[in-house]
PDB file of N, CA and C in Angstrom:
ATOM      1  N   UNK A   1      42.894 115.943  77.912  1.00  0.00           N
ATOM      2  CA  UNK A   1      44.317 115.705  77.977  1.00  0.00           C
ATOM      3  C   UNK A   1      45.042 116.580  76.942  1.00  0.00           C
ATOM      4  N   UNK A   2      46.220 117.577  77.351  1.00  0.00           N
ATOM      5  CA  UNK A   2      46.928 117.873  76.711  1.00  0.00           C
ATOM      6  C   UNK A   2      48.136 117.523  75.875  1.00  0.00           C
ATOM      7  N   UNK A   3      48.214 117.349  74.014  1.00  0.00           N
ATOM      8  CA  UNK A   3      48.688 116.631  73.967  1.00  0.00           C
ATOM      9  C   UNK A   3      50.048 117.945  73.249  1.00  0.00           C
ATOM     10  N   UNK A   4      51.341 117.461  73.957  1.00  0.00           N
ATOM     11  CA  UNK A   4      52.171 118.413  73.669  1.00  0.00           C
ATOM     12  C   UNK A   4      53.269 118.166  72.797  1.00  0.00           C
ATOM     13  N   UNK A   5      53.806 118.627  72.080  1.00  0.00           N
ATOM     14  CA  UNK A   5      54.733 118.940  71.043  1.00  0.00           C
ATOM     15  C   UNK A   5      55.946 119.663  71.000  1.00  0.00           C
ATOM     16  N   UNK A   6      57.573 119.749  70.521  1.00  0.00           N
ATOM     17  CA  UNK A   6      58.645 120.246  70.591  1.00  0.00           C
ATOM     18  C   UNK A   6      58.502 120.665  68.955  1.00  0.00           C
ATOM     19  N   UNK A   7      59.607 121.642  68.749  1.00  0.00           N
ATOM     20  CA  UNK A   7      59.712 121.748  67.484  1.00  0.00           C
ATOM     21  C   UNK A   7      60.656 120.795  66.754  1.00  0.00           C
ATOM     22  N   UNK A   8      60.101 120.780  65.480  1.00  0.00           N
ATOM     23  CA  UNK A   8      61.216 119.939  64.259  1.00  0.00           C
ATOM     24  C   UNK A   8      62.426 120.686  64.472  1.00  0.00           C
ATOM     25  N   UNK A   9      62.645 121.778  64.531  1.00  0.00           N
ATOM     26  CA  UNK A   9      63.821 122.245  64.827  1.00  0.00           C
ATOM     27  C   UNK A   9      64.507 122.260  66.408  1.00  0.00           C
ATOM     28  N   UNK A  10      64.150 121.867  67.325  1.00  0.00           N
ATOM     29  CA  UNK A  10      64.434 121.565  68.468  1.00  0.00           C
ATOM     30  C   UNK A  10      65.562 120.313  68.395  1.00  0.00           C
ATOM     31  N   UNK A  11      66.747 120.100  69.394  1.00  0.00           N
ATOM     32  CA  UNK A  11      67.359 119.523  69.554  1.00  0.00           C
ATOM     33  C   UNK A  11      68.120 119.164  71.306  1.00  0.00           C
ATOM     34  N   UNK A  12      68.578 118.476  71.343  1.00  0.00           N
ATOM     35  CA  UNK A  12      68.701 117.828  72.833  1.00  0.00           C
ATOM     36  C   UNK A  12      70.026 119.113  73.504  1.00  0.00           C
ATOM     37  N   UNK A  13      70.746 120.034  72.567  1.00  0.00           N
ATOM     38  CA  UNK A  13      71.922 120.809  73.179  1.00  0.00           C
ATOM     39  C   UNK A  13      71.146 121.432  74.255  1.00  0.00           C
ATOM     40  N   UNK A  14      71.949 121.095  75.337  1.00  0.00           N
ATOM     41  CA  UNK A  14      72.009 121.311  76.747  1.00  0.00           C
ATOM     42  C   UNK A  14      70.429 121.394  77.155  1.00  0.00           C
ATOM     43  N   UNK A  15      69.654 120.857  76.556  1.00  0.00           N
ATOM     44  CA  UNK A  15      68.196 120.685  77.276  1.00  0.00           C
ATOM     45  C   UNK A  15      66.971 121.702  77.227  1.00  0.00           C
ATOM     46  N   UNK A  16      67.828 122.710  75.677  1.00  0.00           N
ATOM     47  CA  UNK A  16      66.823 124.208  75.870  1.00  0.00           C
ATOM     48  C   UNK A  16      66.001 124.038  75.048  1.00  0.00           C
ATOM     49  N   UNK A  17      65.095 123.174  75.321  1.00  0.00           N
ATOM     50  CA  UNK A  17      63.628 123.201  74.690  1.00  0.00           C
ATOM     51  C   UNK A  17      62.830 123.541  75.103  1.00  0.00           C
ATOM     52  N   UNK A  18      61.477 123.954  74.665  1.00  0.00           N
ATOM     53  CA  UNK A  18      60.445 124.326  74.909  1.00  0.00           C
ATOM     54  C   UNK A  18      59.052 123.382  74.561  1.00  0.00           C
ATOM     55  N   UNK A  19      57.619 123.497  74.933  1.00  0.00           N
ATOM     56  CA  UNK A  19      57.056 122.373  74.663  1.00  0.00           C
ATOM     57  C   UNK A  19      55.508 123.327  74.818  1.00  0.00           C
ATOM     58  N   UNK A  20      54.774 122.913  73.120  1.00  0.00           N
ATOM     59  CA  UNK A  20      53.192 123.369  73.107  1.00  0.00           C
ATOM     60  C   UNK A  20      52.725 122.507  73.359  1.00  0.00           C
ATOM     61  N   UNK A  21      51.178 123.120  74.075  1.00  0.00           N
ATOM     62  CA  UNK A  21      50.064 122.314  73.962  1.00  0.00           C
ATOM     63  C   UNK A  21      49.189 123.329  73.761  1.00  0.00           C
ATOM     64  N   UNK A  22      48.178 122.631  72.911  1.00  0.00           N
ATOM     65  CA  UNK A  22      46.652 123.362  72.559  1.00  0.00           C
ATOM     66  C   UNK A  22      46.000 123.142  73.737  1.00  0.00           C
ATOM     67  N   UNK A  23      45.479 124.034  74.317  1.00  0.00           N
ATOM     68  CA  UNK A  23      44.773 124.147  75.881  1.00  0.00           C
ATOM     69  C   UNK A  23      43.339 124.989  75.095  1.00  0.00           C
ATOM     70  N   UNK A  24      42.007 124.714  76.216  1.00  0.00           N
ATOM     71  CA  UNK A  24      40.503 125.079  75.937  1.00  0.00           C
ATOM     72  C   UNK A  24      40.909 126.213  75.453  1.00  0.00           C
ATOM     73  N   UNK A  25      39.700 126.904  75.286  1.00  0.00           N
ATOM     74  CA  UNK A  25      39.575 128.659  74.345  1.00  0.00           C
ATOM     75  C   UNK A  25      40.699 128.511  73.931  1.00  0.00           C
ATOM     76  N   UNK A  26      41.592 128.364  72.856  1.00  0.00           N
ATOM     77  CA  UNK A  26      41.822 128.585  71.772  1.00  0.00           C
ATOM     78  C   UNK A  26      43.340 128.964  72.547  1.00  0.00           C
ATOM     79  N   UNK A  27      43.556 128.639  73.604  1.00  0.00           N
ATOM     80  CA  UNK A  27      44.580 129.229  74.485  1.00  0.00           C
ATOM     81  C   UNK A  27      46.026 128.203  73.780  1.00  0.00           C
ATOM     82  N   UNK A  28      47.281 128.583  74.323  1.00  0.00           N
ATOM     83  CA  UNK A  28      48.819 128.135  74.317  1.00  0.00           C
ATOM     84  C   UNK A  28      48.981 128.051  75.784  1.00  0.00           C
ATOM     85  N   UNK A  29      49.560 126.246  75.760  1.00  0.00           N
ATOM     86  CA  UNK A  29      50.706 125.821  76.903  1.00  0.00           C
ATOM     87  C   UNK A  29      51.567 126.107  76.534  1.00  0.00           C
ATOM     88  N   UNK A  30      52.969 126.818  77.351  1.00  0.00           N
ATOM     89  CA  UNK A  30      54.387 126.612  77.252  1.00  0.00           C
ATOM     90  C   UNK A  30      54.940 126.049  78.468  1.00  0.00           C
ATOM     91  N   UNK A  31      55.726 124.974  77.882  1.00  0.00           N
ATOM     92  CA  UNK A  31      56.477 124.547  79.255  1.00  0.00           C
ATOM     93  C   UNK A  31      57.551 124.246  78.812  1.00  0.00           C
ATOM     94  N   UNK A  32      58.873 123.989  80.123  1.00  0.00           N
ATOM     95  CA  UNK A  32      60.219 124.013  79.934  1.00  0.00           C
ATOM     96  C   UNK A  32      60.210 121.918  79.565  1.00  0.00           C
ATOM     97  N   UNK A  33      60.827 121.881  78.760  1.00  0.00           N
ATOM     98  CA  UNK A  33      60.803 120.259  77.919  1.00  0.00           C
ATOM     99  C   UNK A  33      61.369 119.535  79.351  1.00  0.00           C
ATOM    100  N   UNK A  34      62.594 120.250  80.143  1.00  0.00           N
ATOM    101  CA  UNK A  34      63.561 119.176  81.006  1.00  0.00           C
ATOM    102  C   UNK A  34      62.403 119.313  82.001  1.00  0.00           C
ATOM    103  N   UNK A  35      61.485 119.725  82.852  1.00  0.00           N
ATOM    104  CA  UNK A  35      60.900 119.692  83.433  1.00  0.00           C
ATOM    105  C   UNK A  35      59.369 119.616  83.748  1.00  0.00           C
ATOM    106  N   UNK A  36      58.808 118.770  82.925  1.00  0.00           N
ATOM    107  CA  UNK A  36      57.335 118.706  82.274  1.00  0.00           C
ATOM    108  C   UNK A  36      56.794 118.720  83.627  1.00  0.00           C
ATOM    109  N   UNK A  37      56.463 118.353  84.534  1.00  0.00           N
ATOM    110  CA  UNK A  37      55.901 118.422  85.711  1.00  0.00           C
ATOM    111  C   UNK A  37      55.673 119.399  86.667  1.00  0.00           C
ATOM    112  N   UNK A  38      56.349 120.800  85.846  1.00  0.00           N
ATOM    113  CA  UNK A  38      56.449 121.915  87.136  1.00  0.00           C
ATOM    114  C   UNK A  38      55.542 122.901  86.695  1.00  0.00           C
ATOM    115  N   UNK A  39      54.738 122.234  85.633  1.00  0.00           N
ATOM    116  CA  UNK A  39      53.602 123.345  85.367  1.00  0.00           C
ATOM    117  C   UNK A  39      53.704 123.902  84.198  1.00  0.00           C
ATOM    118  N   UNK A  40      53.024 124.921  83.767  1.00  0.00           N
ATOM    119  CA  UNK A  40      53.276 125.771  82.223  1.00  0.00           C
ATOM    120  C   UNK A  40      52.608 127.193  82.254  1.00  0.00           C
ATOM    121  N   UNK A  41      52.730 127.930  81.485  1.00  0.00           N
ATOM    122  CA  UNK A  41      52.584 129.267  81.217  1.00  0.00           C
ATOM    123  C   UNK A  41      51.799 129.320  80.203  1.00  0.00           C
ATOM    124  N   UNK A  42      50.221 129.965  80.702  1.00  0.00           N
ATOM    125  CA  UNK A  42      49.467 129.924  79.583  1.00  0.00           C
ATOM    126  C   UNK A  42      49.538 131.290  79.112  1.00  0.00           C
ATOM    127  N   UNK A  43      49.360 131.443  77.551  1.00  0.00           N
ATOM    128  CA  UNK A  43      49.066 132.590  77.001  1.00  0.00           C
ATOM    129  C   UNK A  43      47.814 132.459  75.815  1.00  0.00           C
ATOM    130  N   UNK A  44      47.357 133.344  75.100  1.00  0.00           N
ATOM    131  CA  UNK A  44      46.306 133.528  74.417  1.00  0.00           C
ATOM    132  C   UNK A  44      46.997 133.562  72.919  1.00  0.00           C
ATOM    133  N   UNK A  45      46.083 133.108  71.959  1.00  0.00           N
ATOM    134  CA  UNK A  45      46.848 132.613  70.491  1.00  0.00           C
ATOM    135  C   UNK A  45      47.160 134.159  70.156  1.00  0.00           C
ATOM    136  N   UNK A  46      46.800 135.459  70.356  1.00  0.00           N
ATOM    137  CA  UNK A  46      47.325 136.232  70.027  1.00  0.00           C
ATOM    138  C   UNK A  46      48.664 136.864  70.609  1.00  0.00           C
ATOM    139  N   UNK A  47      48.848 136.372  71.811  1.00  0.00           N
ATOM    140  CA  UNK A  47      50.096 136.334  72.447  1.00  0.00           C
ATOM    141  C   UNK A  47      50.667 135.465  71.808  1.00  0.00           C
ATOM    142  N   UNK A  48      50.707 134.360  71.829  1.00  0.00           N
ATOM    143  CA  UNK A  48      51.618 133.484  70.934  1.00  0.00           C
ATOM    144  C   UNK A  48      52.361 133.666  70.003  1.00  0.00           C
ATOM    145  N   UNK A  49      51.538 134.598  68.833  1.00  0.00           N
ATOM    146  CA  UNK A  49      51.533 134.901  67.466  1.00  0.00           C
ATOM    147  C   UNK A  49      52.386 136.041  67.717  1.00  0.00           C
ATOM    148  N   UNK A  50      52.442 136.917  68.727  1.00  0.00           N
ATOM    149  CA  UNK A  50      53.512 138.059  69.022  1.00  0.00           C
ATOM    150  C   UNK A  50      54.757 137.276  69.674  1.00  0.00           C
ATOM    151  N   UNK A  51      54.706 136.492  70.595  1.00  0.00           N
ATOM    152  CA  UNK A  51      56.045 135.892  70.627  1.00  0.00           C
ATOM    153  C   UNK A  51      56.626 134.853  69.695  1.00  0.00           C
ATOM    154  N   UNK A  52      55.892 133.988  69.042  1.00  0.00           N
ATOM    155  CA  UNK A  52      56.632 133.998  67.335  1.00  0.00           C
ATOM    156  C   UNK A  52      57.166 134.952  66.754  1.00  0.00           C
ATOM    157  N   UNK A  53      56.137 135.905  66.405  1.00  0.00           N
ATOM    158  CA  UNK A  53      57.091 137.165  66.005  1.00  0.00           C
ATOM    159  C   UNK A  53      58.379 138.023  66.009  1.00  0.00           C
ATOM    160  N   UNK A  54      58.246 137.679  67.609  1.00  0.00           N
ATOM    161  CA  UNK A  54      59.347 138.541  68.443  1.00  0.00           C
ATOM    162  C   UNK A  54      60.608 137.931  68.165  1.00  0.00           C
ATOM    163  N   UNK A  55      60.300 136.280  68.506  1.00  0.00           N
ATOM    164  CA  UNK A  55      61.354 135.346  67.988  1.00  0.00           C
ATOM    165  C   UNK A  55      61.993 135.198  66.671  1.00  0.00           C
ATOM    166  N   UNK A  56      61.247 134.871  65.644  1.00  0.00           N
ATOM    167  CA  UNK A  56      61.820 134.857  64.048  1.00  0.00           C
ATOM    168  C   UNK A  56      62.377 136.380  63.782  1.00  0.00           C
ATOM    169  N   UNK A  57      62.539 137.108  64.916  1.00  0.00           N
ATOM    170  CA  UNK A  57      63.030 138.807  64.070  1.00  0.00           C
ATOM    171  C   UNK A  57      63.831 139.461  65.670  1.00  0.00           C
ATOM    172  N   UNK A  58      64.523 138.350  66.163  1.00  0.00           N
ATOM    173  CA  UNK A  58      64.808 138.247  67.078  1.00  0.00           C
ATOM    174  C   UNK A  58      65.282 140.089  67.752  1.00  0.00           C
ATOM    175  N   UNK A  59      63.555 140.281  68.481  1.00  0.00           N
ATOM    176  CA  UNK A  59      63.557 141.312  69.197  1.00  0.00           C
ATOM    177  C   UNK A  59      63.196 141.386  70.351  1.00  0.00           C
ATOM    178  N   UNK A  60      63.686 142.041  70.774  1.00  0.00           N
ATOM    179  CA  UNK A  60      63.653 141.588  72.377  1.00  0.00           C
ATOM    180  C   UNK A  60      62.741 142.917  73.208  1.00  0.00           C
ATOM    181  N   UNK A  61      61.613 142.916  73.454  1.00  0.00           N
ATOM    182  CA  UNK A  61      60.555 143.639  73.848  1.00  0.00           C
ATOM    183  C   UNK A  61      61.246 144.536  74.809  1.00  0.00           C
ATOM    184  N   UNK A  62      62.413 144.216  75.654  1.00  0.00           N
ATOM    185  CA  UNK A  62      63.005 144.842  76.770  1.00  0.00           C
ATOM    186  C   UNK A  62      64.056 146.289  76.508  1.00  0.00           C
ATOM    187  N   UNK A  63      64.322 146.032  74.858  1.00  0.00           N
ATOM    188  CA  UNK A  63      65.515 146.510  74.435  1.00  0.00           C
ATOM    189  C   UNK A  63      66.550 146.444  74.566  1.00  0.00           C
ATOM    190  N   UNK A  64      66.948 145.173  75.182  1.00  0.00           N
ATOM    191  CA  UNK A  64      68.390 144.844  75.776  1.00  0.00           C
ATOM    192  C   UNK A  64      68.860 143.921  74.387  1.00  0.00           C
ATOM    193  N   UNK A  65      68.136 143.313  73.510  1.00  0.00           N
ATOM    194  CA  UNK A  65      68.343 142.907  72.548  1.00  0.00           C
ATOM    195  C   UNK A  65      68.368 140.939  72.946  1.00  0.00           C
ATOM    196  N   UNK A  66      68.429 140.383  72.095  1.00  0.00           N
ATOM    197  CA  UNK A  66      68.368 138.890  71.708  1.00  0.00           C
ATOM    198  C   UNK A  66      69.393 138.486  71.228  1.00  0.00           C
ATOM    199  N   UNK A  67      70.388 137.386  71.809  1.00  0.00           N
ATOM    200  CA  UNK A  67      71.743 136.814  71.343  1.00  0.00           C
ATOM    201  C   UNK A  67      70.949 136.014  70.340  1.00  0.00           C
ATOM    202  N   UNK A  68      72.209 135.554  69.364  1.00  0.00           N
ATOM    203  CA  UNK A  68      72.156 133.959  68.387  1.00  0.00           C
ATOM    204  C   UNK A  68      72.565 133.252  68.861  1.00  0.00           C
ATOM    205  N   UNK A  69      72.547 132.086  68.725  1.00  0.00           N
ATOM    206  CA  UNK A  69      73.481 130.946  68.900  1.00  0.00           C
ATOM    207  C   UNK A  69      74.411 130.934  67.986  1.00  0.00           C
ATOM    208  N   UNK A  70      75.045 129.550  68.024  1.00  0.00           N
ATOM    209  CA  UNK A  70      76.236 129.367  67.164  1.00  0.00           C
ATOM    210  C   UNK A  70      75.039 128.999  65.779  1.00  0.00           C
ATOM    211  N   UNK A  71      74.170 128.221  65.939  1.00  0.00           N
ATOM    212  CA  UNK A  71      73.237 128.180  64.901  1.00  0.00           C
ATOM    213  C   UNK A  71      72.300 129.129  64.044  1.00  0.00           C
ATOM    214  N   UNK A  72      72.434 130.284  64.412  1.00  0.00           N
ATOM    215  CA  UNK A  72      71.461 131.065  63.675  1.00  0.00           C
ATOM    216  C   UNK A  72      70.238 131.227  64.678  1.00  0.00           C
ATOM    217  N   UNK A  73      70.208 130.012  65.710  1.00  0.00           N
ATOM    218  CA  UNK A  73      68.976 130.195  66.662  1.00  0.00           C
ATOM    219  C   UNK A  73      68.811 131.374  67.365  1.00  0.00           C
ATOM    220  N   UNK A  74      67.704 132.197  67.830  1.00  0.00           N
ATOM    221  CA  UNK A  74      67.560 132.959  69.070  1.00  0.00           C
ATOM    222  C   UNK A  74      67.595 132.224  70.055  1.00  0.00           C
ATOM    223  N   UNK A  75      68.621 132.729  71.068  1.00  0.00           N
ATOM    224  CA  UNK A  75      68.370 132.114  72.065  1.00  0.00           C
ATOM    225  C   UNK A  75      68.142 133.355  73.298  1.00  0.00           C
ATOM    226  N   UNK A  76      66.838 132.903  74.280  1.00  0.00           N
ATOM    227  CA  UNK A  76      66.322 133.872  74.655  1.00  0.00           C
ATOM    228  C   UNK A  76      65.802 133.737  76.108  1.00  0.00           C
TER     229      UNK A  76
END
């Protein structure tokens, strides 16, 4: 059983959360928080560790760039 998690910094504005789970081999669940049932997107802890990255230095792999929020958040 996967047991999944939001961040401490996560909050209920308009529903844009995200949600881990530790999955076998060492792998990352991501799933959308409003919709836990429609499945998830696995990636590998070294993928992970690059989209942390990407996020805290809010860069956007595409070059189109990464908005803020009104909070300082990336929102992406």
């Amino acid at each position: 059983m996967i047991t999944w998690r939001k961040s401490d910094h996560s909050n209920d504005y308009e529903g844009s959360c995200v949600e881990l789970g530790a999955l076998d081999r060492g792998e990352v669940g991501v799933r959308d928080s409003k919709a836990p049932g429609d499945g998830h997107l696995t990636i590998t802890a070294s993928e992970f560790a690059v989209l942390v990255d990407l996020v805290r230095h809010r860069v956007d792999p595409s070059g189109v760039g990464v908005a803020s929020s009104a909070s300082g958040r990336a929102v992406v």
